[in-house]
PDB file of N, CA and C in Angstrom:
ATOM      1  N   UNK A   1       7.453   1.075 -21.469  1.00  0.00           N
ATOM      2  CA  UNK A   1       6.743   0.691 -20.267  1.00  0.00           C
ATOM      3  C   UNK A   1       5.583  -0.221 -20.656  1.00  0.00           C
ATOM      4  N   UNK A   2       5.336  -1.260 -19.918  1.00  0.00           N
ATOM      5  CA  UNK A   2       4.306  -2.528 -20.187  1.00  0.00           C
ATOM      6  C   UNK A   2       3.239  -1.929 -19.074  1.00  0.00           C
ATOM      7  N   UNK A   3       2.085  -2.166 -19.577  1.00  0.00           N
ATOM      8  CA  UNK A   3       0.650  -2.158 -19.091  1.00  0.00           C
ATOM      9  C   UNK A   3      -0.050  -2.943 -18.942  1.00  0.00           C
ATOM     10  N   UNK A   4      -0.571  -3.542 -17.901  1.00  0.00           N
ATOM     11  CA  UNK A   4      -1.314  -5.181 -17.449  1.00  0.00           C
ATOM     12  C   UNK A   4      -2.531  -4.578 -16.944  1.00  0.00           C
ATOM     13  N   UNK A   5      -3.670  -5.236 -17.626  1.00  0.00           N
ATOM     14  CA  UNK A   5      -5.424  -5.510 -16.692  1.00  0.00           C
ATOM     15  C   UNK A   5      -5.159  -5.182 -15.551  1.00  0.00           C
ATOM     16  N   UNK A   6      -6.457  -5.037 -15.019  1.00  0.00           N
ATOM     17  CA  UNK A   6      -6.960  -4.795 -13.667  1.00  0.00           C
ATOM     18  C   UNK A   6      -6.608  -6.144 -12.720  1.00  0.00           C
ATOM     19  N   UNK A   7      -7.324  -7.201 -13.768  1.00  0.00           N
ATOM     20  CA  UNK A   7      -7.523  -9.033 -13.426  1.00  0.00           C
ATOM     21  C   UNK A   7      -5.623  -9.496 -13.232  1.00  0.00           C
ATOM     22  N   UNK A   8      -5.041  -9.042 -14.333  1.00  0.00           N
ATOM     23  CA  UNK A   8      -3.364  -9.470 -14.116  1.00  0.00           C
ATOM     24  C   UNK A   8      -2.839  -8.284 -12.823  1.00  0.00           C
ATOM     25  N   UNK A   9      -2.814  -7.233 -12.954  1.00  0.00           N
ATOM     26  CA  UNK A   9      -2.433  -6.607 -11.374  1.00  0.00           C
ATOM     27  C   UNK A   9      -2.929  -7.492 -10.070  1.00  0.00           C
ATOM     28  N   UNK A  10      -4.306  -7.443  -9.971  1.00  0.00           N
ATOM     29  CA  UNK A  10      -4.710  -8.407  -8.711  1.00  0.00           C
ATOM     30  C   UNK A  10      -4.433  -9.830  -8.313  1.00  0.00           C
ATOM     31  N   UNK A  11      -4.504 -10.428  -9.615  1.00  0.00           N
ATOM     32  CA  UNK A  11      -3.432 -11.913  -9.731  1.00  0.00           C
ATOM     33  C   UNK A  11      -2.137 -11.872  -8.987  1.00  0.00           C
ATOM     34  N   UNK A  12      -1.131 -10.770  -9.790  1.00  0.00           N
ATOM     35  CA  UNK A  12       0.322 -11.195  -9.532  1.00  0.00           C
ATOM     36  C   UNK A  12       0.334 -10.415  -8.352  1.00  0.00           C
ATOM     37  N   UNK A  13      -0.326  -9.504  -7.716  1.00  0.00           N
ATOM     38  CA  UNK A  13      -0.609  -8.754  -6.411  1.00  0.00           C
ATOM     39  C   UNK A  13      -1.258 -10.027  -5.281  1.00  0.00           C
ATOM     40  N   UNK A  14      -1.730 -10.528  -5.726  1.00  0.00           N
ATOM     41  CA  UNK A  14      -2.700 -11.511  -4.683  1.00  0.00           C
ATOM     42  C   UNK A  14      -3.850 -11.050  -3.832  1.00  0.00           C
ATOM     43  N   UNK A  15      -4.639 -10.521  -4.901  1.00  0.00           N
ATOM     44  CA  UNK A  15      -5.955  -9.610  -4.145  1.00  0.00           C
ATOM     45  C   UNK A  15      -6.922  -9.485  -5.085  1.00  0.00           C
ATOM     46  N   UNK A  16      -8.018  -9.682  -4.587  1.00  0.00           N
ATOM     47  CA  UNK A  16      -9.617  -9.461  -5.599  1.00  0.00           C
ATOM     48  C   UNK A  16      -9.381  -8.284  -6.517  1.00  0.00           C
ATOM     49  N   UNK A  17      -9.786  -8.321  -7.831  1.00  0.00           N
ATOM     50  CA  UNK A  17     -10.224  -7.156  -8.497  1.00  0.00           C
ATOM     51  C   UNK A  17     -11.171  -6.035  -7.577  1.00  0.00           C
ATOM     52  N   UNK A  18     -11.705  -6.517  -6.888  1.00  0.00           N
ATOM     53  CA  UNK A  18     -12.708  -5.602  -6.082  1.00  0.00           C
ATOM     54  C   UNK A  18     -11.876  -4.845  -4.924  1.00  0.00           C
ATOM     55  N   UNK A  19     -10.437  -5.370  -4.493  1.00  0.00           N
ATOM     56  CA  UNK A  19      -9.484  -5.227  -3.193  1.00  0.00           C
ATOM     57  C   UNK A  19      -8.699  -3.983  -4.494  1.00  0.00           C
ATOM     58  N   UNK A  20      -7.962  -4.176  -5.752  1.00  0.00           N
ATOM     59  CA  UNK A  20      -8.422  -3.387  -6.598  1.00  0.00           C
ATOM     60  C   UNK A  20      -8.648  -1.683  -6.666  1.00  0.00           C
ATOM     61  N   UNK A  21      -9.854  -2.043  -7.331  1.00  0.00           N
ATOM     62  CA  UNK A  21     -10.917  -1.012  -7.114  1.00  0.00           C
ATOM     63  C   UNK A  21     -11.021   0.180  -6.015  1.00  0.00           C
ATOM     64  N   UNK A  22     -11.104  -0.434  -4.849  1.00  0.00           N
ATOM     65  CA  UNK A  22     -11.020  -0.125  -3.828  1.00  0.00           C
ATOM     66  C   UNK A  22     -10.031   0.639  -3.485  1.00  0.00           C
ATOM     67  N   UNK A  23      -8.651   0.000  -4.035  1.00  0.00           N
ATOM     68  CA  UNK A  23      -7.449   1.191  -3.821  1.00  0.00           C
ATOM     69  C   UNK A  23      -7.366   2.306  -4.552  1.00  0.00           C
ATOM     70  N   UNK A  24      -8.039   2.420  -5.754  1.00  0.00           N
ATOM     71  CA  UNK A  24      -8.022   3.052  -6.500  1.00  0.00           C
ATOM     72  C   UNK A  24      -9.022   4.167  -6.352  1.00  0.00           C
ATOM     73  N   UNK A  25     -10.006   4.027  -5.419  1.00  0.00           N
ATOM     74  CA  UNK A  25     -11.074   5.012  -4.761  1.00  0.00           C
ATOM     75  C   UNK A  25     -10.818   5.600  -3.555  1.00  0.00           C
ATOM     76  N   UNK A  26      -9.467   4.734  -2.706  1.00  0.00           N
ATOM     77  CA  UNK A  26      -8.932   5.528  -1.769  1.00  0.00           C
ATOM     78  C   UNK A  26      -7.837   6.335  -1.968  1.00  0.00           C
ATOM     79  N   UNK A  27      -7.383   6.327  -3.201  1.00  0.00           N
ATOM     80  CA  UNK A  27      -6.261   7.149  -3.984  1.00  0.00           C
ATOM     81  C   UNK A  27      -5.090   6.646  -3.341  1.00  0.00           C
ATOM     82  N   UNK A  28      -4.829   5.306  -3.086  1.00  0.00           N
ATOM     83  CA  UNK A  28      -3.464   4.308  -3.165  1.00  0.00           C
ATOM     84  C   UNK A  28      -2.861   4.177  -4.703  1.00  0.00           C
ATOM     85  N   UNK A  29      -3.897   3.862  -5.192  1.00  0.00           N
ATOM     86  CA  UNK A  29      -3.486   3.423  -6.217  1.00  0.00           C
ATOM     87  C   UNK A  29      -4.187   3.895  -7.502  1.00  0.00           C
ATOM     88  N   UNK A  30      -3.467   4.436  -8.770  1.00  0.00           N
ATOM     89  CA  UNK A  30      -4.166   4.918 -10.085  1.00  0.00           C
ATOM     90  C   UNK A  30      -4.008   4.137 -11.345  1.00  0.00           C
ATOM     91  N   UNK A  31      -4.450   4.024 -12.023  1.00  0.00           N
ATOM     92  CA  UNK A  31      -3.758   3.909 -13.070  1.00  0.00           C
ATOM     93  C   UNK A  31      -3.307   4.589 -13.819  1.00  0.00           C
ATOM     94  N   UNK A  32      -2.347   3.854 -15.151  1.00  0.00           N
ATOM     95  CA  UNK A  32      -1.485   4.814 -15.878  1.00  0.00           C
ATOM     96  C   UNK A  32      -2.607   5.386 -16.932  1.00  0.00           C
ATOM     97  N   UNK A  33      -3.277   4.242 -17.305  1.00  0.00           N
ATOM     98  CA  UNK A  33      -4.358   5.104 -17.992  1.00  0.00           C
ATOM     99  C   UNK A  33      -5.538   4.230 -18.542  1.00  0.00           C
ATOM    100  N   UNK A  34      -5.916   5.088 -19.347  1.00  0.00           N
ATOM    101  CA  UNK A  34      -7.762   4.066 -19.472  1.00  0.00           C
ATOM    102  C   UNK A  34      -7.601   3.785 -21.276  1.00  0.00           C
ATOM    103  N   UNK A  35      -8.301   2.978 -21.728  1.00  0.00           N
ATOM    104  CA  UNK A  35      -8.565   2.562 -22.507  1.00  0.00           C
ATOM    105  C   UNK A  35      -9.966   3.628 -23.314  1.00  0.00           C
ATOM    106  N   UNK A  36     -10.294   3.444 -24.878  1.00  0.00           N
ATOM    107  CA  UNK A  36     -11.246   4.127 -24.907  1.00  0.00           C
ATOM    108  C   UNK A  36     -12.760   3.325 -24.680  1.00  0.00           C
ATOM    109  N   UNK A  37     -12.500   2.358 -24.308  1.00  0.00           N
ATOM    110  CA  UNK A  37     -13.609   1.158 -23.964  1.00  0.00           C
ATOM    111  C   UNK A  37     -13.803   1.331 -22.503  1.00  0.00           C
ATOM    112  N   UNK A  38     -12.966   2.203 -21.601  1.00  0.00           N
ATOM    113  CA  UNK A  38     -12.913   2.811 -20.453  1.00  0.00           C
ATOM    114  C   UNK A  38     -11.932   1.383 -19.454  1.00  0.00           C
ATOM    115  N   UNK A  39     -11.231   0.622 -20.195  1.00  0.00           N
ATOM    116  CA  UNK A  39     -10.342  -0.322 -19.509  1.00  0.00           C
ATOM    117  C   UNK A  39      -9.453   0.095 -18.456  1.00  0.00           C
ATOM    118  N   UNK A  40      -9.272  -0.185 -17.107  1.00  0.00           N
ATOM    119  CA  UNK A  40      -8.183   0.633 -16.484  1.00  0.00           C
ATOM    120  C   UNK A  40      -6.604  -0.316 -17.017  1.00  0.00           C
ATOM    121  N   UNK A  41      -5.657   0.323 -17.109  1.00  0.00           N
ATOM    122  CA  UNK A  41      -4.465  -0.263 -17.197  1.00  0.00           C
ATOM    123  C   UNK A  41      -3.463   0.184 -16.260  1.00  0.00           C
ATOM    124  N   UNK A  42      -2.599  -0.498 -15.952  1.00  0.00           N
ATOM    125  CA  UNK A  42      -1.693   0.062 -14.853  1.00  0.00           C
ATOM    126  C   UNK A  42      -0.282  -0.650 -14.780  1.00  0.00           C
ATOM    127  N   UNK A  43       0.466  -0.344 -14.572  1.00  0.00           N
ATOM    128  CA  UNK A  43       1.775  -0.106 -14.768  1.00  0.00           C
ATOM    129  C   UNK A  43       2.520  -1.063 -13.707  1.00  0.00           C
ATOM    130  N   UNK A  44       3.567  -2.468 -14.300  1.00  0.00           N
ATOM    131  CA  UNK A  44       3.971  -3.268 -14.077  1.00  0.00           C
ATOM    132  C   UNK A  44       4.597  -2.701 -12.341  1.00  0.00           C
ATOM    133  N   UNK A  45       5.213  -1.897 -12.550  1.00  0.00           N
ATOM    134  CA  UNK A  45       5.524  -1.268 -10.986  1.00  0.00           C
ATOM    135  C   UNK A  45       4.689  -1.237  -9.905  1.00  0.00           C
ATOM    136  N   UNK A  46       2.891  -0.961 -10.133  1.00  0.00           N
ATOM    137  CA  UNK A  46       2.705  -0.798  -9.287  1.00  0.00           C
ATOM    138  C   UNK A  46       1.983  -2.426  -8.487  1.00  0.00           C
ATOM    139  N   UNK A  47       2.503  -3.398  -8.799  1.00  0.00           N
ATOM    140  CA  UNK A  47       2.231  -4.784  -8.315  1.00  0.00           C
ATOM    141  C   UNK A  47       2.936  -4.980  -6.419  1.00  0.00           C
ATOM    142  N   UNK A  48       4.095  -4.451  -6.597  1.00  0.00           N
ATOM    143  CA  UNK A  48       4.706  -4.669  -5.149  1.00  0.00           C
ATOM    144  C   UNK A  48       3.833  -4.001  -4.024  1.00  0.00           C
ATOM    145  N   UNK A  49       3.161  -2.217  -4.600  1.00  0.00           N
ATOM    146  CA  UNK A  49       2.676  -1.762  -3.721  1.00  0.00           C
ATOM    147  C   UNK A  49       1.576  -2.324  -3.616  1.00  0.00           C
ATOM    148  N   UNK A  50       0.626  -2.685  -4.521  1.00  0.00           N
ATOM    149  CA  UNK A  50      -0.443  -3.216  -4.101  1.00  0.00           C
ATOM    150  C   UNK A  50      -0.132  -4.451  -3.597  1.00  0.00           C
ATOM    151  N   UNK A  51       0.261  -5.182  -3.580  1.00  0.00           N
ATOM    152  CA  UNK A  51       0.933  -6.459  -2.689  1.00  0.00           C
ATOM    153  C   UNK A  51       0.900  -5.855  -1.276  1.00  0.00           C
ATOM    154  N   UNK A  52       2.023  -4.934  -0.940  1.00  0.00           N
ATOM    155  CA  UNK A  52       2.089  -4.520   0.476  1.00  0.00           C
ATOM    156  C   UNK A  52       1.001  -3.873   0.880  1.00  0.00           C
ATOM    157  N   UNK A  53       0.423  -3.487   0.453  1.00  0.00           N
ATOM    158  CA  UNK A  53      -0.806  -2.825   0.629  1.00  0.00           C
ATOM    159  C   UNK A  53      -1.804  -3.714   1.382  1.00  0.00           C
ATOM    160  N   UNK A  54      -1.330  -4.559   0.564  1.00  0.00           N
ATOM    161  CA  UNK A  54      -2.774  -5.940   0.840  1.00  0.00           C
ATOM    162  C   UNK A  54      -2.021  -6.774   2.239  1.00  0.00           C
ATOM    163  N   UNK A  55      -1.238  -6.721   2.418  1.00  0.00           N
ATOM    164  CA  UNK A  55      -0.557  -7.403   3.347  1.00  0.00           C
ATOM    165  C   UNK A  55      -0.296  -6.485   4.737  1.00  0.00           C
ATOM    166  N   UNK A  56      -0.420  -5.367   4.371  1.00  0.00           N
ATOM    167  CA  UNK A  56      -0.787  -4.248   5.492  1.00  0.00           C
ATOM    168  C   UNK A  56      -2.010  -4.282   5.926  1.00  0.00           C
ATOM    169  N   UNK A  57      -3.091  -4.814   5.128  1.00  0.00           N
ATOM    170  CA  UNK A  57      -4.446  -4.498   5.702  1.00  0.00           C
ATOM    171  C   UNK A  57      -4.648  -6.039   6.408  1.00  0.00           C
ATOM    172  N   UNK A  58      -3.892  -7.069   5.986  1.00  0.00           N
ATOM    173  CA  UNK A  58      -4.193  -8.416   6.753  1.00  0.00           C
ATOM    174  C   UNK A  58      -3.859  -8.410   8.213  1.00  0.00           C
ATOM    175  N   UNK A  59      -2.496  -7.892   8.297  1.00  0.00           N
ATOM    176  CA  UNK A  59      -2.158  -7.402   9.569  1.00  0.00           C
ATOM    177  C   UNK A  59      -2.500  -6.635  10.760  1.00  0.00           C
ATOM    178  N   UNK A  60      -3.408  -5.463  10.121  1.00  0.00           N
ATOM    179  CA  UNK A  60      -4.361  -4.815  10.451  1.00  0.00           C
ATOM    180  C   UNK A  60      -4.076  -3.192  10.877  1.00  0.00           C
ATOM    181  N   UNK A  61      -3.158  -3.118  10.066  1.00  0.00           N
ATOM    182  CA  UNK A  61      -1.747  -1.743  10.076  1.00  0.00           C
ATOM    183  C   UNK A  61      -2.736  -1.094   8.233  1.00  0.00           C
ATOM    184  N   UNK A  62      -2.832   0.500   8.031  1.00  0.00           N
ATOM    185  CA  UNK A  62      -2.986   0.839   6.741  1.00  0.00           C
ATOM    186  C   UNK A  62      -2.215   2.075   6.642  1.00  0.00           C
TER     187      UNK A  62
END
């Protein structure tokens, strides 16, 4: 299993690091795990949901 940044999830997702964050404090979204530098990493899979995610909140549906 491959593990991508915070910055590459929100890229290939199409949403701020801070849009992000945010899911991750509303418990949408976790990561797979942390770094000991406290890096979040997260798991190539979860790009679609945060995509729809983000495209649910444009619409104005969550």
């Amino acid at each position: 299993m491959q593990t991508i940044g915070i910055g590459t999830l929100a890229r290939r997702a199409g949403v701020g690091i801070d849009t992000v964050r945010y899911y991750e404090r509303s418990g949408l979204l976790a990561p797979n795990t942390r770094l000991a530098s406290g890096y979040r990493r997260y798991s190539d899979a979860e790009v679609p949901g945060c995509a729809s995610s983000a495209a649910r909140r444009r619409w104005g549906s969550r």
